[in-house]
Protein backbone atom coordinates (compact mmCIF):
# COMPACT_ATOMS: atom_id res chain seq x y z
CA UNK A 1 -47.40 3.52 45.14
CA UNK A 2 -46.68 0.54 47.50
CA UNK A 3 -45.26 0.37 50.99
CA UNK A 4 -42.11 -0.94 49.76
CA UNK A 5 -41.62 1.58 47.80
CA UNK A 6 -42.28 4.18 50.32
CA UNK A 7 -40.08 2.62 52.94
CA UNK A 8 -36.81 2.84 50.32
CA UNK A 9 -37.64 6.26 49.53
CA UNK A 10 -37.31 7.14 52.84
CA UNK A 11 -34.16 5.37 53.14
CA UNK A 12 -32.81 6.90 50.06
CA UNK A 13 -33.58 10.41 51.35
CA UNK A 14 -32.12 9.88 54.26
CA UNK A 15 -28.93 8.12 52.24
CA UNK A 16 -28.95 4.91 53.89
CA UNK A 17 -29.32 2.57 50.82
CA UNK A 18 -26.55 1.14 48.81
CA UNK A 19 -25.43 2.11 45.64
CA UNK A 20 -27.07 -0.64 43.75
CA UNK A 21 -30.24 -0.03 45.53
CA UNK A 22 -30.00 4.12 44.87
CA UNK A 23 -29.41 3.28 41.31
CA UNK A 24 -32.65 1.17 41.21
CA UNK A 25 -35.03 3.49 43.21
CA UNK A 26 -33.65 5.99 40.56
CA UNK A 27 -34.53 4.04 37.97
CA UNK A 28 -38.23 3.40 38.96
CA UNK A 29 -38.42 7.14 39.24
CA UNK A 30 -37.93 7.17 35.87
CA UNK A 31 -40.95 5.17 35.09
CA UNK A 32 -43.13 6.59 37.58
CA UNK A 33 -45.41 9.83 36.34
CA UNK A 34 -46.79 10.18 40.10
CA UNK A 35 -43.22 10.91 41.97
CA UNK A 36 -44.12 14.54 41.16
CA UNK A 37 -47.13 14.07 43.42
CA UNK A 38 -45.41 12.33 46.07
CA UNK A 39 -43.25 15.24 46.74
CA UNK A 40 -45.88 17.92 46.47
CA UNK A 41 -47.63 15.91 49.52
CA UNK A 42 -44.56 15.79 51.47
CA UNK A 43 -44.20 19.56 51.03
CA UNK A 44 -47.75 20.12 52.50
CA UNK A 45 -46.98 17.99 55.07
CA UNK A 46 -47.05 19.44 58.64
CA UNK A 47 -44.25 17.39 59.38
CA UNK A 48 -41.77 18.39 56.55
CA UNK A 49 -38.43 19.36 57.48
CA UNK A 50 -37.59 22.48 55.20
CA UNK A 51 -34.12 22.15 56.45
CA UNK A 52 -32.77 19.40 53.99
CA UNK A 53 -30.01 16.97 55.63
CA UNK A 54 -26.40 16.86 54.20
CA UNK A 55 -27.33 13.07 53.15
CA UNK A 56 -30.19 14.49 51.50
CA UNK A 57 -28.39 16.62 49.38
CA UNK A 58 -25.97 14.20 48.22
CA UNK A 59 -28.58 12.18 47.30
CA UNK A 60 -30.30 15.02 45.29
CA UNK A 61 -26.99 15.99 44.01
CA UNK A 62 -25.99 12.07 43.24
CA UNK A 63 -29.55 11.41 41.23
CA UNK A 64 -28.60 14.51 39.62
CA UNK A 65 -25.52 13.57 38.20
CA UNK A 66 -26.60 10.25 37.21
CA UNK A 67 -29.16 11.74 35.12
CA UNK A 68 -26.65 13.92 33.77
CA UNK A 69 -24.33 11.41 32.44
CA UNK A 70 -26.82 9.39 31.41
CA UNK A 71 -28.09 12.26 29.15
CA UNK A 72 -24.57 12.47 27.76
CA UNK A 73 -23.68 9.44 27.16
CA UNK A 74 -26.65 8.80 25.13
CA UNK A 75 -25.92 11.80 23.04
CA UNK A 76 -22.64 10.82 22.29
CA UNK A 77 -23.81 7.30 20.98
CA UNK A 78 -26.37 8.59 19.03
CA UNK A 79 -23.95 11.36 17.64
CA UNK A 80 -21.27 9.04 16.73
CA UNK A 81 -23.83 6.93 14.95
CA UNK A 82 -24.77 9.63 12.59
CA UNK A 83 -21.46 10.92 12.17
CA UNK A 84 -19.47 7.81 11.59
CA UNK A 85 -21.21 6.90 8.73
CA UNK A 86 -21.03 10.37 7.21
CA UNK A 87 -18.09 10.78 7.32
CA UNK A 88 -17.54 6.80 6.09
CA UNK A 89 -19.54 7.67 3.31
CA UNK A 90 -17.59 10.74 2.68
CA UNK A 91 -14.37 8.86 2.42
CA UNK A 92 -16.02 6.45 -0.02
CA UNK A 93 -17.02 9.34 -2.22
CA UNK A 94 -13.77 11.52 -1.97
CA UNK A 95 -11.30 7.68 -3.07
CA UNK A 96 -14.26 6.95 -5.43
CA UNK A 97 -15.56 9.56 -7.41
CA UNK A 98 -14.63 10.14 -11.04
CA UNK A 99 -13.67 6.78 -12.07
CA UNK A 100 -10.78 6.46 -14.02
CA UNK A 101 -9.56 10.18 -12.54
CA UNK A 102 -10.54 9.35 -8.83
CA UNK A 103 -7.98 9.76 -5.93
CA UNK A 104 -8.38 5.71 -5.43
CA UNK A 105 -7.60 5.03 -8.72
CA UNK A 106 -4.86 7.05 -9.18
CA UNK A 107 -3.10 5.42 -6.37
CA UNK A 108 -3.61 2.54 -8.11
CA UNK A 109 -2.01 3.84 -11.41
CA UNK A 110 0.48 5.03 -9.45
CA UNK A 111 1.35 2.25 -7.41
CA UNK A 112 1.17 -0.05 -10.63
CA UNK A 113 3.33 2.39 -12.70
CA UNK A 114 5.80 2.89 -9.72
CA UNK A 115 7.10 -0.70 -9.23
CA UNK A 116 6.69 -1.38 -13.02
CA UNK A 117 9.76 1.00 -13.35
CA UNK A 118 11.26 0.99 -10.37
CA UNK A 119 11.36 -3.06 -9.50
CA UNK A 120 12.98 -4.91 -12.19
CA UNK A 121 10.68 -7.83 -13.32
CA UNK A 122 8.20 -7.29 -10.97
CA UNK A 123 4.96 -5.81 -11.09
CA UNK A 124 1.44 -5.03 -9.67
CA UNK A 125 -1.51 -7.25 -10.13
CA UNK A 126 -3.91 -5.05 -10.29
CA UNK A 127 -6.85 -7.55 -10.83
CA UNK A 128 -6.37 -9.04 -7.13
CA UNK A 129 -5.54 -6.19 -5.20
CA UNK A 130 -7.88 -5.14 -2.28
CA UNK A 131 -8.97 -2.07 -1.24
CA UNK A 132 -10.38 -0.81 2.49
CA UNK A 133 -11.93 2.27 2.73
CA UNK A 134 -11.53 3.51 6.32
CA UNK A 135 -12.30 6.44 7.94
CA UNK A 136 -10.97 9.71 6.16
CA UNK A 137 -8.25 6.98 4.82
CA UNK A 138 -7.98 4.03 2.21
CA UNK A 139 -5.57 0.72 2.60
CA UNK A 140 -4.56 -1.19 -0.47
CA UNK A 141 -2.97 -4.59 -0.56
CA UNK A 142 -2.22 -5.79 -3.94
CA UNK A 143 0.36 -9.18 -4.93
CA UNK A 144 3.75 -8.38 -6.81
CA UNK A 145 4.28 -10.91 -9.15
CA UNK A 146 7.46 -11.89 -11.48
CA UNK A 147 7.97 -14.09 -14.20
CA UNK A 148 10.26 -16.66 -14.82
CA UNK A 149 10.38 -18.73 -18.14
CA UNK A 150 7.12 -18.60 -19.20
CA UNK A 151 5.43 -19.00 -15.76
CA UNK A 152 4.34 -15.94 -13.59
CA UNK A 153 4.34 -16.06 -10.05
CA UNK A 154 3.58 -14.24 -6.89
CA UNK A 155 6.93 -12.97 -4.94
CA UNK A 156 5.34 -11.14 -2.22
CA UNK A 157 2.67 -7.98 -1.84
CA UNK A 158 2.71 -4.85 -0.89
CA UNK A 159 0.06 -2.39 1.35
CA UNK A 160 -0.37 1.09 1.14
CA UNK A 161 -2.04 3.53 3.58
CA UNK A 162 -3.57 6.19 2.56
CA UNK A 163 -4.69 9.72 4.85
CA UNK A 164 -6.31 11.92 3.06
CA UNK A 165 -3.82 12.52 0.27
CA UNK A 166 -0.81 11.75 2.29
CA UNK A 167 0.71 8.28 1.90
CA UNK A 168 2.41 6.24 4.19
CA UNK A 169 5.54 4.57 3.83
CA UNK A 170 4.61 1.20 2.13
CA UNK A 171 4.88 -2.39 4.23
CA UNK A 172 6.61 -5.04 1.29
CA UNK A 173 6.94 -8.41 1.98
CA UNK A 174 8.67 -10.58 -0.09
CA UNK A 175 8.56 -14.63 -0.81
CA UNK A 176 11.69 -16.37 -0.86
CA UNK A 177 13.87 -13.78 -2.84
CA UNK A 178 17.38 -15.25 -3.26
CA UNK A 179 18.23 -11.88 -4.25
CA UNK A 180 19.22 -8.63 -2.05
CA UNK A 181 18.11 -5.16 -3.51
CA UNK A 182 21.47 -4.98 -4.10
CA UNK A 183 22.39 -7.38 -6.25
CA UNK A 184 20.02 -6.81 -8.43
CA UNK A 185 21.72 -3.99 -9.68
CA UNK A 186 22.72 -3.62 -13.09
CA UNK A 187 25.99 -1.84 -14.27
CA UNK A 188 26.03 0.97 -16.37
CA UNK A 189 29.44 0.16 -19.15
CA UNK A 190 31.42 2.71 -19.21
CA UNK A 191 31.25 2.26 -15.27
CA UNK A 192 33.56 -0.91 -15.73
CA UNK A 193 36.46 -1.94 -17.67
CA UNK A 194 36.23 -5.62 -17.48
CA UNK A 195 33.60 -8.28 -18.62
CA UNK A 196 32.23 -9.59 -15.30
CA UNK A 197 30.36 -12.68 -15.60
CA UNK A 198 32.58 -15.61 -14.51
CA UNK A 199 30.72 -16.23 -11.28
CA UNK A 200 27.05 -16.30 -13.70
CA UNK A 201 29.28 -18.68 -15.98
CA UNK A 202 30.28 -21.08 -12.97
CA UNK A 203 26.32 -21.01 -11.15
CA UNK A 204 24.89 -21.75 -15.03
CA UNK A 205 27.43 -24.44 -15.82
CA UNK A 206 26.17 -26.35 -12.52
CA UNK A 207 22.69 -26.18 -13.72
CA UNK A 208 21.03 -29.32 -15.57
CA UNK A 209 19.24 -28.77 -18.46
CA UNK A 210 15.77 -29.16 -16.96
CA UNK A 211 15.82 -25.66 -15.77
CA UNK A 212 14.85 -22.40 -16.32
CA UNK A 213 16.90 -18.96 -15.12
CA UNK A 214 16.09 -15.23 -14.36
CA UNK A 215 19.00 -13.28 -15.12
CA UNK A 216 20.16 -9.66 -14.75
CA UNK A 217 22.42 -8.72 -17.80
CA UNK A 218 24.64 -5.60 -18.29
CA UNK A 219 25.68 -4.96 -21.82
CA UNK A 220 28.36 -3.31 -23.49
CA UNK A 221 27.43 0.10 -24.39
CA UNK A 222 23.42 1.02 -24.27
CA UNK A 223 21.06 0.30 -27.12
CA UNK A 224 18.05 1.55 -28.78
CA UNK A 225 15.62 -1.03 -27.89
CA UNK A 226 15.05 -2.35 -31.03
CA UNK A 227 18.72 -2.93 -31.90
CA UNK A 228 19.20 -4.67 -28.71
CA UNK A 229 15.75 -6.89 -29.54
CA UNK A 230 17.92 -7.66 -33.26
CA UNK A 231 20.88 -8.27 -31.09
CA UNK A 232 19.18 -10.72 -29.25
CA UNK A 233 17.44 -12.56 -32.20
CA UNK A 234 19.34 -15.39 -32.26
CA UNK A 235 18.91 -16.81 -28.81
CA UNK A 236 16.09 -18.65 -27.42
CA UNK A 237 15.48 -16.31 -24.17
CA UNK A 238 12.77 -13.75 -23.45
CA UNK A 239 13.16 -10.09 -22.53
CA UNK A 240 11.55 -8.85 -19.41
CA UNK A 241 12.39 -5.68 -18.52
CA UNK A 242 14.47 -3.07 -19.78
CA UNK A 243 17.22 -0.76 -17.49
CA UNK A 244 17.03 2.70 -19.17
CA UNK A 245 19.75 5.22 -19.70
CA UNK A 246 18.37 8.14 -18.01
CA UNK A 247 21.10 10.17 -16.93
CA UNK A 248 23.61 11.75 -18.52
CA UNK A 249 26.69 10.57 -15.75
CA UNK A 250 26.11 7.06 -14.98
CA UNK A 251 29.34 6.32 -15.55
CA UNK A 252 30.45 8.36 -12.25
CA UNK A 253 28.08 6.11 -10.09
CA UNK A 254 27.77 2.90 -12.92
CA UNK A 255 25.57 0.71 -10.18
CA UNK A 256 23.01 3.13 -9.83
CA UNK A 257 19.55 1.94 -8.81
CA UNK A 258 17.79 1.19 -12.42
CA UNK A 259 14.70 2.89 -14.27
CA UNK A 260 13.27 0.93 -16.41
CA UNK A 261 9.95 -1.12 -17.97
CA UNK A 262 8.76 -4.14 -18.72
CA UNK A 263 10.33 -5.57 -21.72
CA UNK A 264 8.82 -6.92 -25.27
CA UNK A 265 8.36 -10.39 -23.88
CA UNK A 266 6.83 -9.73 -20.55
CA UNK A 267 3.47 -11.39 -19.36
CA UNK A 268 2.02 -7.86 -18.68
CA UNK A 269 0.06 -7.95 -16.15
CA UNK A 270 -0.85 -4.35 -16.55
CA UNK A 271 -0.61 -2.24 -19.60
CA UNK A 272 1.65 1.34 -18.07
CA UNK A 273 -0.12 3.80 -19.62
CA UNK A 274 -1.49 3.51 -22.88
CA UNK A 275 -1.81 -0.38 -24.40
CA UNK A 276 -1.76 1.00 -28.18
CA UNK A 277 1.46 2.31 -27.98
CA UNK A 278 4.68 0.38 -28.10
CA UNK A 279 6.97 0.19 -24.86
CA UNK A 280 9.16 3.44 -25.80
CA UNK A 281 5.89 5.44 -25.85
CA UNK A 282 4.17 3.79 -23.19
CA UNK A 283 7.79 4.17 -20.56
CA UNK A 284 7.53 7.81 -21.39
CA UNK A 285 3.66 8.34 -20.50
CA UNK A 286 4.94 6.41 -17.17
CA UNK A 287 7.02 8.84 -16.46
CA UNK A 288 5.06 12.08 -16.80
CA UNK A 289 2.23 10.52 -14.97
CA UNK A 290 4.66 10.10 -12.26
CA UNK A 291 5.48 13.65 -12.60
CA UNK A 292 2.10 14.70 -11.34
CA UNK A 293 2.39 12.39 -8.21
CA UNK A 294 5.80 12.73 -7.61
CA UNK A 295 5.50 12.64 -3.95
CA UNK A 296 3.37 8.79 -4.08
CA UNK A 297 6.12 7.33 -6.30
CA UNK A 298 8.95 8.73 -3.82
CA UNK A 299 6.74 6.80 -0.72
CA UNK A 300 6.11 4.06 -2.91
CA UNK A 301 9.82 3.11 -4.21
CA UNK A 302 11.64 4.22 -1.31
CA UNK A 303 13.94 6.56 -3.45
CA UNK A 304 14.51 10.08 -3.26
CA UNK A 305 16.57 10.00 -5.98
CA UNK A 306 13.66 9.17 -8.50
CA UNK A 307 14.55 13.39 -10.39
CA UNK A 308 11.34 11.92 -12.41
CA UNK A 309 11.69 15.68 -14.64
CA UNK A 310 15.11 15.36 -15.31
CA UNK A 311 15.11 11.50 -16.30
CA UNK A 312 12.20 12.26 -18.56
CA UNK A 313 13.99 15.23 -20.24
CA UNK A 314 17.04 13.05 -20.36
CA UNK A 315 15.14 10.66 -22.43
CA UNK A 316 13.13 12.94 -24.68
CA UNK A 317 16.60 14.43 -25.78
CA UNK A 318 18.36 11.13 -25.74
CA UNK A 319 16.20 8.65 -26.82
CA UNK A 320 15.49 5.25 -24.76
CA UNK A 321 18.34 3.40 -24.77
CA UNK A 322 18.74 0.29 -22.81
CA UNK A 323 22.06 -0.80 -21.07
CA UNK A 324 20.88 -3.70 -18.95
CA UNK A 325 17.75 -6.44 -19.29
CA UNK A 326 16.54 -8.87 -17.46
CA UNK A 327 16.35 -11.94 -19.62
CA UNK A 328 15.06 -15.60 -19.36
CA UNK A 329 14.92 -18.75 -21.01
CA UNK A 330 16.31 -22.16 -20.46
CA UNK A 331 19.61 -21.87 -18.54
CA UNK A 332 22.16 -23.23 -20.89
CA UNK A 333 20.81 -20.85 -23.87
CA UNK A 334 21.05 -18.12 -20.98
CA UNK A 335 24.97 -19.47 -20.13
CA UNK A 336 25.22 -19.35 -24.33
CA UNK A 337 24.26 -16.15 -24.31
CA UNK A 338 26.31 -14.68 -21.51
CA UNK A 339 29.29 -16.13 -23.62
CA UNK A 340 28.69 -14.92 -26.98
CA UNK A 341 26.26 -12.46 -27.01
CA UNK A 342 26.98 -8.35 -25.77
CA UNK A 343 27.12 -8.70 -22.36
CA UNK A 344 29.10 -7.00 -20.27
CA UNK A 345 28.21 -8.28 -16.84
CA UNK A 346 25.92 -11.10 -15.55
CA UNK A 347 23.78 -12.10 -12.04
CA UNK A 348 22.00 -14.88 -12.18
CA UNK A 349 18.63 -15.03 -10.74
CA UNK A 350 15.79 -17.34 -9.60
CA UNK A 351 16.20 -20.74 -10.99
CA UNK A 352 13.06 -23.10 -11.89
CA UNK A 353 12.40 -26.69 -12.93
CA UNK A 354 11.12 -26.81 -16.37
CA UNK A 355 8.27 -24.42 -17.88
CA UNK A 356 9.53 -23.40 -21.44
């Protein structure tokens, strides 16, 4: 051990070096094997002082401590390095396993399913959403898409957080919708006496014939779909989504948030339930796999008034009937078809250049 060495151990016994300079005798303490030795010596030294100075002590006391923390610290770093990606791993494997029946993909259904009926003429792309798995938790971003004419398009997109099982309220953001929630309402027709499409009539009659139009149509008494689909033969429009009757008092509230499903004409961009069975078939499987996460589709739409047992009741007694579509096509065969075709009530939608 050199002089140097010595002298600063003397000075940090006695606490007269500064922090930066206690911290680095400590240090080299550490490393050395023959600081055991040292203080054996002193103790056999005639000229030890058993009485050990305050400053002494703190210094004692100070190394202590600072070997302490040290200790801790480490553990915690290398304990949060283990556990992290356990527990990242666990996530993974409670959102992953069981493929088509895993928690992740169920979400996914559910999500998909959710704003297929809920959301007239939009719907999930399924293909381009994203999933992050985080601790105990998942976050999924996916696009909405609609389509107008024959050209579908991305409106907006939608993330979903994920705790456990318990979802967060969703964060939508939309693209240029011309359209409030609320307009996009249909009306149920015994909720209305009058036909109420002169302000569609006036907005179509301004449009040239190089356009397109989305348009939200109410009809005059509900339909079985494919009497409605015969009904609407004749025009050159396509049908992409379907408001269903699902309750039996509509009339008492006629502008009722819809339920509904893609109609016949609809670029699907994902099949609801079961792609072998026709739309009736398909809206009903919807339904009852919302049934079993009831609580995902309330987050997910926003509504608490979704009564997803009652509305499917409703329409296993009933029958799916359709009182309101939303149609598109070029927009004076739309304006032709407001005129002379069974509609009740009209809002015109988003309005393109040319795509038929």
């Amino acid at each position: 051990m050199n002089e140097d060495f010595k002298k600063r151990w003397e000075k940090y016994k006695n606490g007269e070096l500064s922090e930066s300079e206690m911290l680095r005798v400590e240090e080299e303490l550490e490393q050395l094997e023959e600081y055991q030795d040292m203080l054996e010596q002193e103790m056999k030294d005639e000229d030890w002082d058993l009485a050990i100075s305050p400053e002494k002590q703190k210094a004692i006391l100070r190394y202590g401590k600072n070997k302490s923390y040290m200790r801790i610290s480490t553990l915690a770093v290398i304990s949060t390095l283990i556990i992290l990606p356990i527990c990242t791993l666990g996530s993974y494997l409670y959102y992953g396993l069981g493929g088509h029946e895993s928690k992740g993909n169920e979400l996914v259904q559910t999500a998909s399913m959710t704003v297929a009926v809920t959301n007239p003429n939009i719907q999930v792309d399924t293909e381009a959403l994203v999933n992050k798995v985080k601790l105990f938790g998942i976050e999924t971003q996916f696009p909405l898409k609609k389509q107008i004419g024959n050209v579908t398009k991305v409106v907006g997109n939608e993330e979903v957080e994920m705790f456990f099982d318990q979802l967060k309220s969703p964060q939508i953001h939309q693209y240029n919708q011309e359209l409030s929630n609320e307009e996009r309402h249909f009306v149920y027709p015994d909720g209305i006496k009058e036909k109420s499409v002169s302000k569609a009539e006036s907005i179509l009659k301004q449009l040239p014939d190089g356009t397109v139009t989305e348009a939200f149509l109410s009809f005059e008494r509900a339909y079985p779909t494919k009497e409605l689909y015969d009904q609407l033969k004749g025009y050159d429009i396509r049908v992409l989504w379907n408001a269903i009757e699902t309750e039996g008092d509509l009339k008492d509230h006629p502008y009722a948030e819809p339920i509904g499903f893609p109609g016949k004409d609809s670029n699907r961009i994902f099949e609801i339930q079961h792609p072998a069975e026709n739309g009736e078939e398909q809206f009903k499987a919807a339904l009852s796999y919302m049934i079993k996460h009831n609580k995902w589709a309330e987050t997910i739409s926003g509504r608490k008034d979704l009564k997803l047992s009652k509305r499917l009741a409703y329409v296993e007694k009933n029958g799916v009937n359709v009182y309101g579509a939303v149609i598109t096509g070029p927009s004076k065969e739309v304006e032709r078809l407001i005129k002379k075709g069974p509609v009740k009530a009209a809002k015109v939608g988003e309005v393109e250049l040319w795509n038929w």
